[in-house]
Every structure is written in C-alpha cells, then in structure tokens.
Protein backbone atom coordinates (compact mmCIF):
# COMPACT_ATOMS: atom_id res chain seq x y z
CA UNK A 1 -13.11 11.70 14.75
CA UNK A 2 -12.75 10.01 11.63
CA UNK A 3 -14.48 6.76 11.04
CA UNK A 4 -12.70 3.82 9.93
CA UNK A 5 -13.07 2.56 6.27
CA UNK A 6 -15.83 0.12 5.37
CA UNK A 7 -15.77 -2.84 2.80
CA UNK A 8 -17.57 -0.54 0.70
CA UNK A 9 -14.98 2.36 1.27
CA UNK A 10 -12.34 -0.14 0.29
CA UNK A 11 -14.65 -1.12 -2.82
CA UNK A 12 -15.12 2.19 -3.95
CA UNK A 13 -11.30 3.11 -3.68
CA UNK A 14 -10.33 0.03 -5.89
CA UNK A 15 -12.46 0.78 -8.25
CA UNK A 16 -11.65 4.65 -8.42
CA UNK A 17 -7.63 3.52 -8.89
CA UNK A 18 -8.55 0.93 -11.36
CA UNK A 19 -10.51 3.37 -13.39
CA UNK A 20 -8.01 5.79 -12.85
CA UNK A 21 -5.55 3.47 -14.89
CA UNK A 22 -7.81 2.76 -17.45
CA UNK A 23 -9.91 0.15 -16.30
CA UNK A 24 -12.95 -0.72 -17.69
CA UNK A 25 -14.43 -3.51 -15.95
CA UNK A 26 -14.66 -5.25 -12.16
CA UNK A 27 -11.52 -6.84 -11.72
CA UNK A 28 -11.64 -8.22 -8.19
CA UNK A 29 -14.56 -9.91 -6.91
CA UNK A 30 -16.58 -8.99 -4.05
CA UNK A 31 -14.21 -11.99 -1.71
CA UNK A 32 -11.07 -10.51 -2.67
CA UNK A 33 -12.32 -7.03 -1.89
CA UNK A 34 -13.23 -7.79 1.77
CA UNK A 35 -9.72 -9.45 1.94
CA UNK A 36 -8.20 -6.80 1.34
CA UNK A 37 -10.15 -4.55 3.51
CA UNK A 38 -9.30 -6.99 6.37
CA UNK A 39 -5.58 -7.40 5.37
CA UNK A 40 -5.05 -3.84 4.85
CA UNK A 41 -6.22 -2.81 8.20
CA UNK A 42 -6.84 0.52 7.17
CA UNK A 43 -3.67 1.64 5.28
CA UNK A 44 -4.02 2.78 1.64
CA UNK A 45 -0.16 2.33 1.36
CA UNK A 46 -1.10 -1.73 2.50
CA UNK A 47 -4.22 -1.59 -0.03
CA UNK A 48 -2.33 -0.63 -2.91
CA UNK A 49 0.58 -3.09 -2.22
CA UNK A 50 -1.67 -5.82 -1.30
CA UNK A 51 -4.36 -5.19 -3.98
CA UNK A 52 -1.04 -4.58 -6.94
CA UNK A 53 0.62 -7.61 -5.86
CA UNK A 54 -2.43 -9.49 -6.17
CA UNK A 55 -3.58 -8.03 -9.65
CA UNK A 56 0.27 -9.23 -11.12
CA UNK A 57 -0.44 -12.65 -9.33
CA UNK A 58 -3.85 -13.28 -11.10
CA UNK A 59 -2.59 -12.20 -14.73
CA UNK A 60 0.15 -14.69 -14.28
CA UNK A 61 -2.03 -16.94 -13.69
CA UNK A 62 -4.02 -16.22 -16.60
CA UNK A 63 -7.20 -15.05 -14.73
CA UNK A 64 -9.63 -12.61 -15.64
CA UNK A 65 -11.09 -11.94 -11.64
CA UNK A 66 -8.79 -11.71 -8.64
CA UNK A 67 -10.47 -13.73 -6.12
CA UNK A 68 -10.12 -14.43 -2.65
CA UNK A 69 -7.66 -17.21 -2.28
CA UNK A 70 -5.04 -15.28 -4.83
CA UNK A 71 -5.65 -12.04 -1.98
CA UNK A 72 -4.64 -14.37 0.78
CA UNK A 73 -1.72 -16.19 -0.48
CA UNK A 74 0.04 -12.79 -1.98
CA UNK A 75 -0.19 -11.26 1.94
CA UNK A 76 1.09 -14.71 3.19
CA UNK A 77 3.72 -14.02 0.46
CA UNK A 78 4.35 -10.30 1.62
CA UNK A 79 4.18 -10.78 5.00
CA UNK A 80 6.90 -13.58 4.50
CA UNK A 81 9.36 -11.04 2.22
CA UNK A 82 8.76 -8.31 4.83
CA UNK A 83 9.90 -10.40 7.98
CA UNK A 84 12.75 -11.40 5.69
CA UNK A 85 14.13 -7.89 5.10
C-alpha cells in the first residue's frame, strides 16, 4: 500500500520542480507549502496547478516569497473558475 504524501513529500517535490526550471532559491515559505499539501489533497496534477497559479499571483504582486494567504486565495480563485466551467 502506498502511503500518502507528507508536508515534507510535498516540500521536497516543489523544490525538485523549481530546481528543475532553474531555480535557485526557496520560493515558497514553509505556510504556503503546507497549504498546498492540504489543498492538493494528494494530486500532483492539483499541486502543480495550485502551486503555478500561486507563483504568477505573487510575482504580480511584486513578491519575492509565496506565502500562505496568496496559496489560499488562488484555490478560492480556482475552485471558483472550476465550478464556473
């Protein structure tokens, strides 16, 4: 049986998909990453949305970290388009 994915599972993958596209530094801090774990529920597919939506959200607003509250209000945002379509 395959164990579900931890905070740190969903910390590590971030971080290996961040570095994978050239990443050289932390970009979401440790609140954003258990968001994302919890919004996620498990799906990569969810991760990567969530975590890509949220990445555009904080360079728009000029911000060097994605933090929690930017996490949060993207899936609000998501879940919102998603029920729409």
């Amino acid at each position: 049986m395959i164990e579900p994915a931890t905070v740190e599972d969903t910390a590590e993958y971030v971080a290996f998909r961040l570095k994978s596209a050239g990443a050289d530094h932390e970009l979401f801090s440790r609140g954003s990453l258990v968001a994302l774990h919890e919004l996620a529920a498990g799906s990569l597919r969810e991760l990567d949305r969530l975590a890509s939506a949220a990445l555009r959200e904080s360079a728009r607003r000029k911000r060097a970290l994605v933090e929690h509250d930017v996490v949060t209000r993207v899936a609000e945002t998501l879940t919102l388009s998603s029920s729409l379509g």
